[in-house]
PDB file of N, CA and C in Angstrom:
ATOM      1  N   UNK A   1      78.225 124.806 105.895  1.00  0.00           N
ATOM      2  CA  UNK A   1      78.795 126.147 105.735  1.00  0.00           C
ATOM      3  C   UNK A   1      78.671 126.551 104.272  1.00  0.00           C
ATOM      4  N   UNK A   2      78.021 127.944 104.008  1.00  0.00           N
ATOM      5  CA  UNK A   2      77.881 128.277 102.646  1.00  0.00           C
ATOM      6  C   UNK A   2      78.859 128.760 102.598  1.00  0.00           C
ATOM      7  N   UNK A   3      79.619 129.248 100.684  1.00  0.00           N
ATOM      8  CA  UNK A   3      80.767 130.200 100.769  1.00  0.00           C
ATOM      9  C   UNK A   3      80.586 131.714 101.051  1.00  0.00           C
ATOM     10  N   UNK A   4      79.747 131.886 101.216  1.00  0.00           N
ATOM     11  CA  UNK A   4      79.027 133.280 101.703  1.00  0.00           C
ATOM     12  C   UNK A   4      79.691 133.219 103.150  1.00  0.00           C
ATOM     13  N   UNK A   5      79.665 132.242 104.020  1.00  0.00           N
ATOM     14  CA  UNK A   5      80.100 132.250 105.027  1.00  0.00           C
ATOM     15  C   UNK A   5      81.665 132.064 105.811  1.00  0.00           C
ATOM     16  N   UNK A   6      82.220 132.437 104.801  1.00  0.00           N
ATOM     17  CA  UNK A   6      83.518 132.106 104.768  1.00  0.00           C
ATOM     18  C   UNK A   6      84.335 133.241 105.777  1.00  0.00           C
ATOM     19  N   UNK A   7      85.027 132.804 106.766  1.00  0.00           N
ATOM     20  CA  UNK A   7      85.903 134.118 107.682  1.00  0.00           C
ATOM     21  C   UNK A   7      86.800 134.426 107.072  1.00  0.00           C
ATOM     22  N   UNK A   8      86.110 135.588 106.305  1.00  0.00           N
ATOM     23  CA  UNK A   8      86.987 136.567 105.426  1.00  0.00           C
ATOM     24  C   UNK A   8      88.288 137.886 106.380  1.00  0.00           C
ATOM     25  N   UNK A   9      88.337 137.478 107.936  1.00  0.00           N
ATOM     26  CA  UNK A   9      89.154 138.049 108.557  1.00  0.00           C
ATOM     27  C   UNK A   9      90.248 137.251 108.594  1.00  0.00           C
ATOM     28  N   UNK A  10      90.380 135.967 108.000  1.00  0.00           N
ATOM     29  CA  UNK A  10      91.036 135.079 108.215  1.00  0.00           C
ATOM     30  C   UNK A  10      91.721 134.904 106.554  1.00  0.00           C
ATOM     31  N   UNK A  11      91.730 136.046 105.995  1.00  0.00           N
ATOM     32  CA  UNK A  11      92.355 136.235 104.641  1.00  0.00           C
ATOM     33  C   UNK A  11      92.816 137.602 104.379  1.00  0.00           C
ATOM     34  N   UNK A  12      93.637 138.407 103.828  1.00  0.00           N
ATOM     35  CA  UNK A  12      94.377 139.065 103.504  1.00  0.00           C
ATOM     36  C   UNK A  12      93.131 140.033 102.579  1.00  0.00           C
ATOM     37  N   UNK A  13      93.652 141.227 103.486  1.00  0.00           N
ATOM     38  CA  UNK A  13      91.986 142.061 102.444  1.00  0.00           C
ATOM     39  C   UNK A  13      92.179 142.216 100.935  1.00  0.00           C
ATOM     40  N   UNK A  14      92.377 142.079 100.491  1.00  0.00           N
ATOM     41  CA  UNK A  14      92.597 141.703  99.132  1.00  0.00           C
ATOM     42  C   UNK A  14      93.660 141.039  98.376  1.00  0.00           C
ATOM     43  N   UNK A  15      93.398 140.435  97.560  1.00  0.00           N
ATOM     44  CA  UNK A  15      94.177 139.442  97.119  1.00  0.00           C
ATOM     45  C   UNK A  15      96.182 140.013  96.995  1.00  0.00           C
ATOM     46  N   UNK A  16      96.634 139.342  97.350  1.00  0.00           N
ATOM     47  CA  UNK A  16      98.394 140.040  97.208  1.00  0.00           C
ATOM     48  C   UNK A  16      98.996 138.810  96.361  1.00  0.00           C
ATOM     49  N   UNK A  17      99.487 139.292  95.132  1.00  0.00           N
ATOM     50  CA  UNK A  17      99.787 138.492  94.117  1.00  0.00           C
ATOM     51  C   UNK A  17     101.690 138.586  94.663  1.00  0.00           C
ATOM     52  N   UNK A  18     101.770 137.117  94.356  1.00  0.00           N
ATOM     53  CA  UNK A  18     103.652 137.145  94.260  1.00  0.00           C
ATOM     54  C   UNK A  18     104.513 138.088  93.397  1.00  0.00           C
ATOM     55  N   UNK A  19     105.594 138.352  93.852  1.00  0.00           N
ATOM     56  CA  UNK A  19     106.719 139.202  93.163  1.00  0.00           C
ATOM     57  C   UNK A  19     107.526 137.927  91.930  1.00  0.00           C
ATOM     58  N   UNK A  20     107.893 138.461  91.283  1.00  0.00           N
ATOM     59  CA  UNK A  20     108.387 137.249  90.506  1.00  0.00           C
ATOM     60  C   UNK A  20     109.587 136.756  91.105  1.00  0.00           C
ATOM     61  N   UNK A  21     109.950 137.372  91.676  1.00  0.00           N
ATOM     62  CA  UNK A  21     111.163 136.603  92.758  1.00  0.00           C
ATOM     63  C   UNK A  21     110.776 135.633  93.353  1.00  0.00           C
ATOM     64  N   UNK A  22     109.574 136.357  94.361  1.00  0.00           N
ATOM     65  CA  UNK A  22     108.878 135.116  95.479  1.00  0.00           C
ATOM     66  C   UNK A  22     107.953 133.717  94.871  1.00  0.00           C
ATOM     67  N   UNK A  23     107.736 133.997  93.386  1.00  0.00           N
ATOM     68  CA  UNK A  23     107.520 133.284  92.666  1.00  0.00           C
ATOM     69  C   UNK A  23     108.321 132.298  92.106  1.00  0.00           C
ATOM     70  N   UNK A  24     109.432 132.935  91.855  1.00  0.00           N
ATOM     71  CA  UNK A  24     110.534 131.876  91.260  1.00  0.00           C
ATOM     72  C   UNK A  24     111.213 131.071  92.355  1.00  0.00           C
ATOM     73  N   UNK A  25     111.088 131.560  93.856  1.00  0.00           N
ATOM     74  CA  UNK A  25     111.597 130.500  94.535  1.00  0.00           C
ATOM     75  C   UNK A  25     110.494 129.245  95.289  1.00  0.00           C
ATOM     76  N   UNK A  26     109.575 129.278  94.656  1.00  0.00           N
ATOM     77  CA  UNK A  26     108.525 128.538  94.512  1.00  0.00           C
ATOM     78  C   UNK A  26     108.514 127.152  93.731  1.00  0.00           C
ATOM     79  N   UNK A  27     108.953 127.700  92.196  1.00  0.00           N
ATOM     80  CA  UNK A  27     108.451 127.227  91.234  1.00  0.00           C
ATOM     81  C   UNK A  27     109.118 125.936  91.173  1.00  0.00           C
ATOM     82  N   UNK A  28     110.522 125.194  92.327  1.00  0.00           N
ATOM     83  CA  UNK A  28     111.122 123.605  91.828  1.00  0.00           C
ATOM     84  C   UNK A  28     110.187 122.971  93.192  1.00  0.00           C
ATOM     85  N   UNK A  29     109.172 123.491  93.629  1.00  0.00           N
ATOM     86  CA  UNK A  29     108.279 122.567  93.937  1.00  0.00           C
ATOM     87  C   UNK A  29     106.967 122.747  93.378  1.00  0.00           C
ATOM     88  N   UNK A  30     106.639 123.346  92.452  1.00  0.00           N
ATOM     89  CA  UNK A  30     105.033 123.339  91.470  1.00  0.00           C
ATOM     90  C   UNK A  30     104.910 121.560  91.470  1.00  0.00           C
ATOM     91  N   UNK A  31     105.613 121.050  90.790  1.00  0.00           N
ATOM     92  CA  UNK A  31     105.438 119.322  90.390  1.00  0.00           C
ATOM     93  C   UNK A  31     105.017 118.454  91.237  1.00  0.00           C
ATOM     94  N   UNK A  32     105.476 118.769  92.824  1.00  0.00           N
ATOM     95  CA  UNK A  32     105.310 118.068  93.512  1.00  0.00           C
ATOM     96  C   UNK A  32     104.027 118.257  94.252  1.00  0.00           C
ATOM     97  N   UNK A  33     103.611 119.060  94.059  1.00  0.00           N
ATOM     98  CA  UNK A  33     101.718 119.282  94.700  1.00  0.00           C
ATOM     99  C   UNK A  33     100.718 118.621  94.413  1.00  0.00           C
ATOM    100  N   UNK A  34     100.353 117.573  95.551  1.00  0.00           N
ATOM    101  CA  UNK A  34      98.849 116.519  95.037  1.00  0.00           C
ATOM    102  C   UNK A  34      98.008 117.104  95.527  1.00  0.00           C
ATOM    103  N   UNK A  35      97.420 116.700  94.883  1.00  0.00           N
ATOM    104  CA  UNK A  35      95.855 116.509  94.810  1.00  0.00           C
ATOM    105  C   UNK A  35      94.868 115.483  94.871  1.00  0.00           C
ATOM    106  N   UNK A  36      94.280 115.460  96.094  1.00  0.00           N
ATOM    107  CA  UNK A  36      93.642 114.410  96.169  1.00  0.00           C
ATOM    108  C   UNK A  36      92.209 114.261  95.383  1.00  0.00           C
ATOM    109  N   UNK A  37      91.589 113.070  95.780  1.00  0.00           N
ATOM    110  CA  UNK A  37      90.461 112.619  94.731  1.00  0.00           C
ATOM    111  C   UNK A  37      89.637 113.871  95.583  1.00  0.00           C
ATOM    112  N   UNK A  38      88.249 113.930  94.275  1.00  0.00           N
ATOM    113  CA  UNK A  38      87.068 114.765  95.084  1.00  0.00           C
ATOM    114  C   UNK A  38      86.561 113.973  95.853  1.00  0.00           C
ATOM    115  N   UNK A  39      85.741 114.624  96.952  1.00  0.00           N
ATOM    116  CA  UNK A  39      84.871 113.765  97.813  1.00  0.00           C
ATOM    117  C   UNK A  39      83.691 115.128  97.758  1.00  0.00           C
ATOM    118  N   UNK A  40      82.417 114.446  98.261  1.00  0.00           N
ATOM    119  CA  UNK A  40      81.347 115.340  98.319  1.00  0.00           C
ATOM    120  C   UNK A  40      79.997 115.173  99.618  1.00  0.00           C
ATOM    121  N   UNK A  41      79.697 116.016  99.725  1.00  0.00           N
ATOM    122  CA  UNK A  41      78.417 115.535 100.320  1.00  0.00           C
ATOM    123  C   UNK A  41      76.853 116.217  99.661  1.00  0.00           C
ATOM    124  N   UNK A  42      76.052 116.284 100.188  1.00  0.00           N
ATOM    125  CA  UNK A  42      75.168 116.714  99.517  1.00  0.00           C
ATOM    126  C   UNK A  42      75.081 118.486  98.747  1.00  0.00           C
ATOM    127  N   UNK A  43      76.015 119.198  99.353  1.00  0.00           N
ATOM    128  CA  UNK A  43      75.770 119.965  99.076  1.00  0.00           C
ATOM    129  C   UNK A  43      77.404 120.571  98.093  1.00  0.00           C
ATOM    130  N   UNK A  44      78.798 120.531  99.121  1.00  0.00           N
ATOM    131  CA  UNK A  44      79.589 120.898  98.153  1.00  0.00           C
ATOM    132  C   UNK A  44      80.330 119.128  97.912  1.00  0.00           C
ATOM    133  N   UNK A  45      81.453 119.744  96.341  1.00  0.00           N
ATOM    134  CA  UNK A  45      82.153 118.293  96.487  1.00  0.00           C
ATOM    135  C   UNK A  45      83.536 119.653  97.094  1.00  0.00           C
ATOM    136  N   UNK A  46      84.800 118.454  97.855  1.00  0.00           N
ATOM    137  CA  UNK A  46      85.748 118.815  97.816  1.00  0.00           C
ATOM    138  C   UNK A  46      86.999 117.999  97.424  1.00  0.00           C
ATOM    139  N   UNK A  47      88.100 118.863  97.936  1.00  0.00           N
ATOM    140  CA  UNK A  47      89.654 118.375  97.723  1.00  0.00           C
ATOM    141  C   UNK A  47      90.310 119.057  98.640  1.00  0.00           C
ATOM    142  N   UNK A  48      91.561 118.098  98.653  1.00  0.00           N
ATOM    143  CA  UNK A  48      92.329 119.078  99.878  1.00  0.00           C
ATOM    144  C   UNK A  48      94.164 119.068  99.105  1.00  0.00           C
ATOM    145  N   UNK A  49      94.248 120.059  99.077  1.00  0.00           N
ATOM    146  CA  UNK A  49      96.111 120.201  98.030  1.00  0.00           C
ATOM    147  C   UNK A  49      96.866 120.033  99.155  1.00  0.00           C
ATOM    148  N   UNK A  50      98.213 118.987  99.062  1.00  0.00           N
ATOM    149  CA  UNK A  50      98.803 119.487  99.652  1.00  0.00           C
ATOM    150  C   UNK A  50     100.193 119.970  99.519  1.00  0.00           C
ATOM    151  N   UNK A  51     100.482 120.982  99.994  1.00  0.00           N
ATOM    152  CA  UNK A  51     101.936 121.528  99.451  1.00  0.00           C
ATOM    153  C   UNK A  51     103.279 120.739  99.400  1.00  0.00           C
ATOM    154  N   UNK A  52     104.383 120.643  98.786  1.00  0.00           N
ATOM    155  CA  UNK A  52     105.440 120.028  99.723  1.00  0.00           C
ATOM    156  C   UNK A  52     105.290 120.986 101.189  1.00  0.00           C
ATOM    157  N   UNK A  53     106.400 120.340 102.362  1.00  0.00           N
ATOM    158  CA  UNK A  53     106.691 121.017 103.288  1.00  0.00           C
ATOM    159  C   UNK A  53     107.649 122.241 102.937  1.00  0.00           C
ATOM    160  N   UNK A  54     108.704 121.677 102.364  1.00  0.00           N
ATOM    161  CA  UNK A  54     109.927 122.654 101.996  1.00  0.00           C
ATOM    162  C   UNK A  54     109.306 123.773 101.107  1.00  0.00           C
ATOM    163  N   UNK A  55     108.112 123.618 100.179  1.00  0.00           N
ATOM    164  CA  UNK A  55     107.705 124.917  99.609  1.00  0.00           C
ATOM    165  C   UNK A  55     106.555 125.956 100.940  1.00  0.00           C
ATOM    166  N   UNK A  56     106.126 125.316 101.718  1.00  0.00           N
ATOM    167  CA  UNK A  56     105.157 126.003 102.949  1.00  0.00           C
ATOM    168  C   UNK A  56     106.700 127.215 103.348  1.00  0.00           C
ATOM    169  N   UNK A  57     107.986 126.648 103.567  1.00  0.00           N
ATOM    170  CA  UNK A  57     108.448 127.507 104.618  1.00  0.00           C
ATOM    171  C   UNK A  57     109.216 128.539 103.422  1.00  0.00           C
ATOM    172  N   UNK A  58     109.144 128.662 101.993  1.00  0.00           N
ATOM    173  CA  UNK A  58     109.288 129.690 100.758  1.00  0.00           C
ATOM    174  C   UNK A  58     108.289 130.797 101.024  1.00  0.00           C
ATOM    175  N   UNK A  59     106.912 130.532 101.160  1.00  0.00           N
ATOM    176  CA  UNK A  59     106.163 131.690 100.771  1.00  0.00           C
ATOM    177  C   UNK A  59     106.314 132.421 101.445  1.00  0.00           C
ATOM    178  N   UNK A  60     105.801 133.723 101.027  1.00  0.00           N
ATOM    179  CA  UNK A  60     105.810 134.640 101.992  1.00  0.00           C
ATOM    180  C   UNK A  60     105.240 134.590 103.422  1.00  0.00           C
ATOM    181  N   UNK A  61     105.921 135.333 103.859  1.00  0.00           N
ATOM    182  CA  UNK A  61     105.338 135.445 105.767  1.00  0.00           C
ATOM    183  C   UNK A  61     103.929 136.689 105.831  1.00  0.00           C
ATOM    184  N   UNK A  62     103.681 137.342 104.742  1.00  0.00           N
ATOM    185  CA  UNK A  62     102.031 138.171 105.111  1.00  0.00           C
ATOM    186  C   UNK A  62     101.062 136.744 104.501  1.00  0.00           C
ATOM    187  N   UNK A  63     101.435 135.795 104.185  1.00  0.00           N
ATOM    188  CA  UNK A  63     100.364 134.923 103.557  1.00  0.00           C
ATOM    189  C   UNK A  63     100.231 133.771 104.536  1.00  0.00           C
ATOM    190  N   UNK A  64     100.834 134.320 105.568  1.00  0.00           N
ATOM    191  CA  UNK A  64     100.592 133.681 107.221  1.00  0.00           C
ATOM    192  C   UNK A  64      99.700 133.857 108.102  1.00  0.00           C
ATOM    193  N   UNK A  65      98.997 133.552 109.098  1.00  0.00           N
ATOM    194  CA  UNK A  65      98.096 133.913 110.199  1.00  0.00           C
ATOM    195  C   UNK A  65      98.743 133.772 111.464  1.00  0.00           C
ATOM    196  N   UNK A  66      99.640 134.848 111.911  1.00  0.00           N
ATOM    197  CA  UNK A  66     100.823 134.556 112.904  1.00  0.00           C
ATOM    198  C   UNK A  66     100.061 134.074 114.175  1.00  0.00           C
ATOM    199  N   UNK A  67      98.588 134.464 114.537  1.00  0.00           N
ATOM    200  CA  UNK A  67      98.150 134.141 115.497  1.00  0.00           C
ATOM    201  C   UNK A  67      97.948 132.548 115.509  1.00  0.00           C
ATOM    202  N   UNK A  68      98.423 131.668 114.567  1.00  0.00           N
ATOM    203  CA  UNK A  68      98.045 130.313 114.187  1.00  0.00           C
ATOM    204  C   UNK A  68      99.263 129.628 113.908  1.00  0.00           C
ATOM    205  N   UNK A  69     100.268 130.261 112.980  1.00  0.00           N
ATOM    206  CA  UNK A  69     101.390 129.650 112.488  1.00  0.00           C
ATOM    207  C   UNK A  69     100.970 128.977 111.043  1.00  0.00           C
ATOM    208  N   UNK A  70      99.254 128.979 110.478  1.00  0.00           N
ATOM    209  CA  UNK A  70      99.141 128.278 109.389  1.00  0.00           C
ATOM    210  C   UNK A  70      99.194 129.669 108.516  1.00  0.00           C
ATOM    211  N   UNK A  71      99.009 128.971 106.958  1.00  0.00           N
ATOM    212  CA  UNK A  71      98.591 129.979 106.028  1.00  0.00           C
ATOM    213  C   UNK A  71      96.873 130.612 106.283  1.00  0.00           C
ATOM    214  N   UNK A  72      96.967 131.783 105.881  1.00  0.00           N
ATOM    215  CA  UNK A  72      95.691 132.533 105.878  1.00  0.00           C
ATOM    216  C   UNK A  72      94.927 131.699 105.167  1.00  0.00           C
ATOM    217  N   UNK A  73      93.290 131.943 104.918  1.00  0.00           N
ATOM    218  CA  UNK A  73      92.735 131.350 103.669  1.00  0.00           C
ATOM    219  C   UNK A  73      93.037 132.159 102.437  1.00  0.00           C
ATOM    220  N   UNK A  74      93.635 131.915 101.367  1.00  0.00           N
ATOM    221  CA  UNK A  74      93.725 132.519 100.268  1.00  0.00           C
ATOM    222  C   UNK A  74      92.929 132.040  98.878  1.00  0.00           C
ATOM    223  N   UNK A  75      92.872 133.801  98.436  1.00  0.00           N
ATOM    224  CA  UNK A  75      92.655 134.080  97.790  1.00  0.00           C
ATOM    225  C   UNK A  75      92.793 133.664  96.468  1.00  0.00           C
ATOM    226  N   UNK A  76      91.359 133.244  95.304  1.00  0.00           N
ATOM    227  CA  UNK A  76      91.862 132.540  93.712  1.00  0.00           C
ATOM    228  C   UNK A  76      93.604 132.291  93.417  1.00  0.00           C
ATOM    229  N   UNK A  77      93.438 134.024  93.264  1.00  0.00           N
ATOM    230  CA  UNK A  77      94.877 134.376  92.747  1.00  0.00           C
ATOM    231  C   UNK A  77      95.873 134.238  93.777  1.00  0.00           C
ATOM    232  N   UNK A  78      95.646 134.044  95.201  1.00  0.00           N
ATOM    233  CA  UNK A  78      96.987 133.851  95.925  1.00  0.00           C
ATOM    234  C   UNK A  78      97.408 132.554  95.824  1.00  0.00           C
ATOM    235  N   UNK A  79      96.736 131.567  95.725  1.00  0.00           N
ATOM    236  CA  UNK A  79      96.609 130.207  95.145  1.00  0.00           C
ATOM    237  C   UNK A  79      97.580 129.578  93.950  1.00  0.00           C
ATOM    238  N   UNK A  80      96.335 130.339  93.409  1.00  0.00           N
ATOM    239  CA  UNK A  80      96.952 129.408  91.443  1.00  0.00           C
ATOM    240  C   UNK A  80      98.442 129.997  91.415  1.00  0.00           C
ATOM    241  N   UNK A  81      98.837 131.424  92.142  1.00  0.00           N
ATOM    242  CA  UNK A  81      99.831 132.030  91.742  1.00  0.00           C
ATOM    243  C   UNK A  81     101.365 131.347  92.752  1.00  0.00           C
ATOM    244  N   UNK A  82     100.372 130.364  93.886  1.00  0.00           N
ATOM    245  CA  UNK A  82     101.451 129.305  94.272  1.00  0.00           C
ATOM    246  C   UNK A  82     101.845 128.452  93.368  1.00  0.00           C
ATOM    247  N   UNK A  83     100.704 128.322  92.453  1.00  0.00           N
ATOM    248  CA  UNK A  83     101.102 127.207  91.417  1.00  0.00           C
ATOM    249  C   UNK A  83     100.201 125.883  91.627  1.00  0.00           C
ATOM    250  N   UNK A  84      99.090 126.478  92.635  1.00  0.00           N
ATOM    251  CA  UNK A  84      98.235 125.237  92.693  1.00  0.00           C
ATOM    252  C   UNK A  84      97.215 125.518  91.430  1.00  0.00           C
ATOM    253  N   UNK A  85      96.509 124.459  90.182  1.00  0.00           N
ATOM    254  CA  UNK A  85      96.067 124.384  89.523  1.00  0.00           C
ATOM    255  C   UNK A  85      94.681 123.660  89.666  1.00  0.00           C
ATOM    256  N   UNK A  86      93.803 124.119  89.323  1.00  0.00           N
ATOM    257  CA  UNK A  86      92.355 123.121  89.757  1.00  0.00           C
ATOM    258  C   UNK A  86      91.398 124.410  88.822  1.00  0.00           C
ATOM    259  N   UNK A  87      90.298 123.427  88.490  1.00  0.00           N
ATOM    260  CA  UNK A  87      89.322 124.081  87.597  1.00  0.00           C
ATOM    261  C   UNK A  87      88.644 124.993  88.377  1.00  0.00           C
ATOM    262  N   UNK A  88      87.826 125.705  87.561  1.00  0.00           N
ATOM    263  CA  UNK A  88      86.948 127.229  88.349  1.00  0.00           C
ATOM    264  C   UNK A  88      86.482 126.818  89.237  1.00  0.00           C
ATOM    265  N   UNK A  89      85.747 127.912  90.317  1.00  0.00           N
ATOM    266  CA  UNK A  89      84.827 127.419  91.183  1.00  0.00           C
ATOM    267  C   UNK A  89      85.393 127.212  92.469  1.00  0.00           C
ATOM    268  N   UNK A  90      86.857 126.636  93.135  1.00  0.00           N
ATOM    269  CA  UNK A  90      87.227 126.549  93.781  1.00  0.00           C
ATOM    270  C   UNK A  90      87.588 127.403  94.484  1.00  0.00           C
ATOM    271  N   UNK A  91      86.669 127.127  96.430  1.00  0.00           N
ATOM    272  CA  UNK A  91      87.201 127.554  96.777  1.00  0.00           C
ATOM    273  C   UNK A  91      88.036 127.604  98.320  1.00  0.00           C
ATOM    274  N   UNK A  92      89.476 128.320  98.486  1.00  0.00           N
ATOM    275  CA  UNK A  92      89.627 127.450  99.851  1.00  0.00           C
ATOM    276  C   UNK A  92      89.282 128.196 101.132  1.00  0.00           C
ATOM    277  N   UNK A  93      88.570 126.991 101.650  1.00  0.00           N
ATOM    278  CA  UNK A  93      88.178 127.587 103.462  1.00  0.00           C
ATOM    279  C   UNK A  93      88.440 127.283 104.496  1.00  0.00           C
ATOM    280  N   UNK A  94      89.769 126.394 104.167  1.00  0.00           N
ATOM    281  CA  UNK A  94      90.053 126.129 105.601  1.00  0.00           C
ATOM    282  C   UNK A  94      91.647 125.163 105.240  1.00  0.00           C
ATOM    283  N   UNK A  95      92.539 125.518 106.577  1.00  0.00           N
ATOM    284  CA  UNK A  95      93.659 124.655 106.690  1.00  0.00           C
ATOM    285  C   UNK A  95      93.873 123.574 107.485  1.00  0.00           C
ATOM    286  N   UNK A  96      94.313 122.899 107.344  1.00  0.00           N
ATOM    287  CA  UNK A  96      94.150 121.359 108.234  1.00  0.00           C
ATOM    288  C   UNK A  96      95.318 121.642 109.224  1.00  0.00           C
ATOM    289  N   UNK A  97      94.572 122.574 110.513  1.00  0.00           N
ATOM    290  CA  UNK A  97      95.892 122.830 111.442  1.00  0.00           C
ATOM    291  C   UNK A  97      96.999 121.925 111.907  1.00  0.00           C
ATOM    292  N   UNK A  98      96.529 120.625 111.784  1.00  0.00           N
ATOM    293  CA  UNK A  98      97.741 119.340 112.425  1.00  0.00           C
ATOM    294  C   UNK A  98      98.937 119.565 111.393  1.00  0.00           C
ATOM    295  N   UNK A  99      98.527 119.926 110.094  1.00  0.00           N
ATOM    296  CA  UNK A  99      99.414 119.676 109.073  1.00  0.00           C
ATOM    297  C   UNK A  99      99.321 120.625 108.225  1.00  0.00           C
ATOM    298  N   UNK A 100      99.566 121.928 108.272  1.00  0.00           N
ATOM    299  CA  UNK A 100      99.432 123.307 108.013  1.00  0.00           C
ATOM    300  C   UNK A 100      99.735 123.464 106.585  1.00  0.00           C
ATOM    301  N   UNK A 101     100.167 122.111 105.711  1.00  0.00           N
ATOM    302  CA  UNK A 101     100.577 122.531 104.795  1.00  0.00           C
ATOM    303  C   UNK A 101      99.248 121.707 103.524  1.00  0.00           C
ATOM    304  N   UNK A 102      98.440 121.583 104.392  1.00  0.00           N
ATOM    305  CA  UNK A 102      97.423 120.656 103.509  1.00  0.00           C
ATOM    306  C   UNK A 102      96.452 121.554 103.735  1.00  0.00           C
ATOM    307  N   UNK A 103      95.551 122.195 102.064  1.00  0.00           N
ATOM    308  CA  UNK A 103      94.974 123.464 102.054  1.00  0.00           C
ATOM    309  C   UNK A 103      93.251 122.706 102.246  1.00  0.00           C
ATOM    310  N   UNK A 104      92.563 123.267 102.285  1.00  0.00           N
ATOM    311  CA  UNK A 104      91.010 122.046 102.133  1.00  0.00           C
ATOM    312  C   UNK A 104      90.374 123.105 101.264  1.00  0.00           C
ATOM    313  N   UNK A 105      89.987 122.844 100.156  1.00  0.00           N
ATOM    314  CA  UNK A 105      89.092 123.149  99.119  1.00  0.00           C
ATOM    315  C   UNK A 105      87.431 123.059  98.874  1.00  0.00           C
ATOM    316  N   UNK A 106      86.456 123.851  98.237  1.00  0.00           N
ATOM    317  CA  UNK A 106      85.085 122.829  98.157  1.00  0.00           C
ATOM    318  C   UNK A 106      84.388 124.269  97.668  1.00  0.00           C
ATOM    319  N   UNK A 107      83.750 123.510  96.415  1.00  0.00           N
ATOM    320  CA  UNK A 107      82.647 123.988  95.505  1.00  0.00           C
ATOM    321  C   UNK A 107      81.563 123.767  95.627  1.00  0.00           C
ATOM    322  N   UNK A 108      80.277 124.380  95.134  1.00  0.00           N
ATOM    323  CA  UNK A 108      79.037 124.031  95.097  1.00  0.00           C
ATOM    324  C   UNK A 108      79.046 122.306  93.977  1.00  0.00           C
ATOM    325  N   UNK A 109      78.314 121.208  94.508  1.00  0.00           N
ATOM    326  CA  UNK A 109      78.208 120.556  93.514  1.00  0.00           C
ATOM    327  C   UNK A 109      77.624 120.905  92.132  1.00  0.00           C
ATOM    328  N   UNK A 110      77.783 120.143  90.977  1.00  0.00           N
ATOM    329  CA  UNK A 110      77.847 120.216  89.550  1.00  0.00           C
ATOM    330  C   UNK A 110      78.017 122.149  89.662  1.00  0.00           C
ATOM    331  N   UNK A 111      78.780 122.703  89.898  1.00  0.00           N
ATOM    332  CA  UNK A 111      79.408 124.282  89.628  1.00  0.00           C
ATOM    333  C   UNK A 111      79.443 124.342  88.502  1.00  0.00           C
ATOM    334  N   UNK A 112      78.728 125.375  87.711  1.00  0.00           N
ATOM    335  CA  UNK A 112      78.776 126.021  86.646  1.00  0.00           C
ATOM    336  C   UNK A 112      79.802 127.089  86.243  1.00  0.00           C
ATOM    337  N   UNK A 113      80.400 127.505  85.961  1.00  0.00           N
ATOM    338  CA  UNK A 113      81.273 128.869  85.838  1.00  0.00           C
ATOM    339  C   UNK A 113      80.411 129.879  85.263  1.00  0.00           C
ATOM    340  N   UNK A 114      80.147 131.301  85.289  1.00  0.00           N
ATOM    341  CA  UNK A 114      79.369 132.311  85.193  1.00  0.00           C
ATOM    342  C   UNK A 114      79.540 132.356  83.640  1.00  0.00           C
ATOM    343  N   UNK A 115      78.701 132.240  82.635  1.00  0.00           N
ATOM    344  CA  UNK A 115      78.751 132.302  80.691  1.00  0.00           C
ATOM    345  C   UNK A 115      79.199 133.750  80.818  1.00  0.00           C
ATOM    346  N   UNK A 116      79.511 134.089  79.871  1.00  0.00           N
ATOM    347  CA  UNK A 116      81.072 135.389  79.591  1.00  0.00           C
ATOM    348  C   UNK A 116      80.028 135.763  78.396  1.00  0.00           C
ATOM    349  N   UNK A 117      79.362 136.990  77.835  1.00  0.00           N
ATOM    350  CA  UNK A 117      78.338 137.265  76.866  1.00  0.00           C
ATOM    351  C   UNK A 117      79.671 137.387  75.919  1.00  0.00           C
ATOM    352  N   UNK A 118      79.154 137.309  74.947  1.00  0.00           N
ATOM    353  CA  UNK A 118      79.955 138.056  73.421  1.00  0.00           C
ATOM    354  C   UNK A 118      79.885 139.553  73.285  1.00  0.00           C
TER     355      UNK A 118
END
């Protein structure tokens, strides 16, 4: 699967950033979010985050897929602005339905980030 191919109906049409409220009742589980090792195959490497449980049932309910009960795929900024942290490039495409709170991640291998001109 390329990221070109990603079911972008299965994400929120544009990115919806947290309120600082819905943010702050977030933030006494930021610490507790792993991250597992990368793994790769030939084409992307990945990772998969997983949330606490007790922070899954904080976020908001539009950053849901009610037809599923998991989170949507989100967006850079719907992400980092959970407080998940990981270098550029990442991106997520999928939720591990058994366990709704474990996100699955995956970049092109050796990912470059786009050079920024002067």
């Amino acid at each position: 699967m390329s990221l070109a191919a990603l079911d972008h109906d299965r994400r929120n049409k544009q990115p919806r950033t947290l309120t600082d409220a819905e943010r702050e009742r977030l933030e006494e589980y930021i610490d507790a979010i792993h991250y597992s090792s990368r793994y790769s195959d030939d084409e992307f490497e990945y990772r998969h985050v997983q949330l606490p449980k007790e922070m899954v049932k904080r976020i908001p309910k539009d950053y849901f897929d009610p037809s599923k009960g998991t989170l949507k795929l989100l967006w850079d900024e719907e992400w980092r602005g959970l407080g998940i942290t990981q270098s550029l490039g990442w991106v997520h495409y999928e939720v591990h339905e058994p366990e709704p709170h474990i996100l699955l991640f995956k970049r092109p291998i050796n990912y470059q980030p786009p050079m920024v001109a002067d």
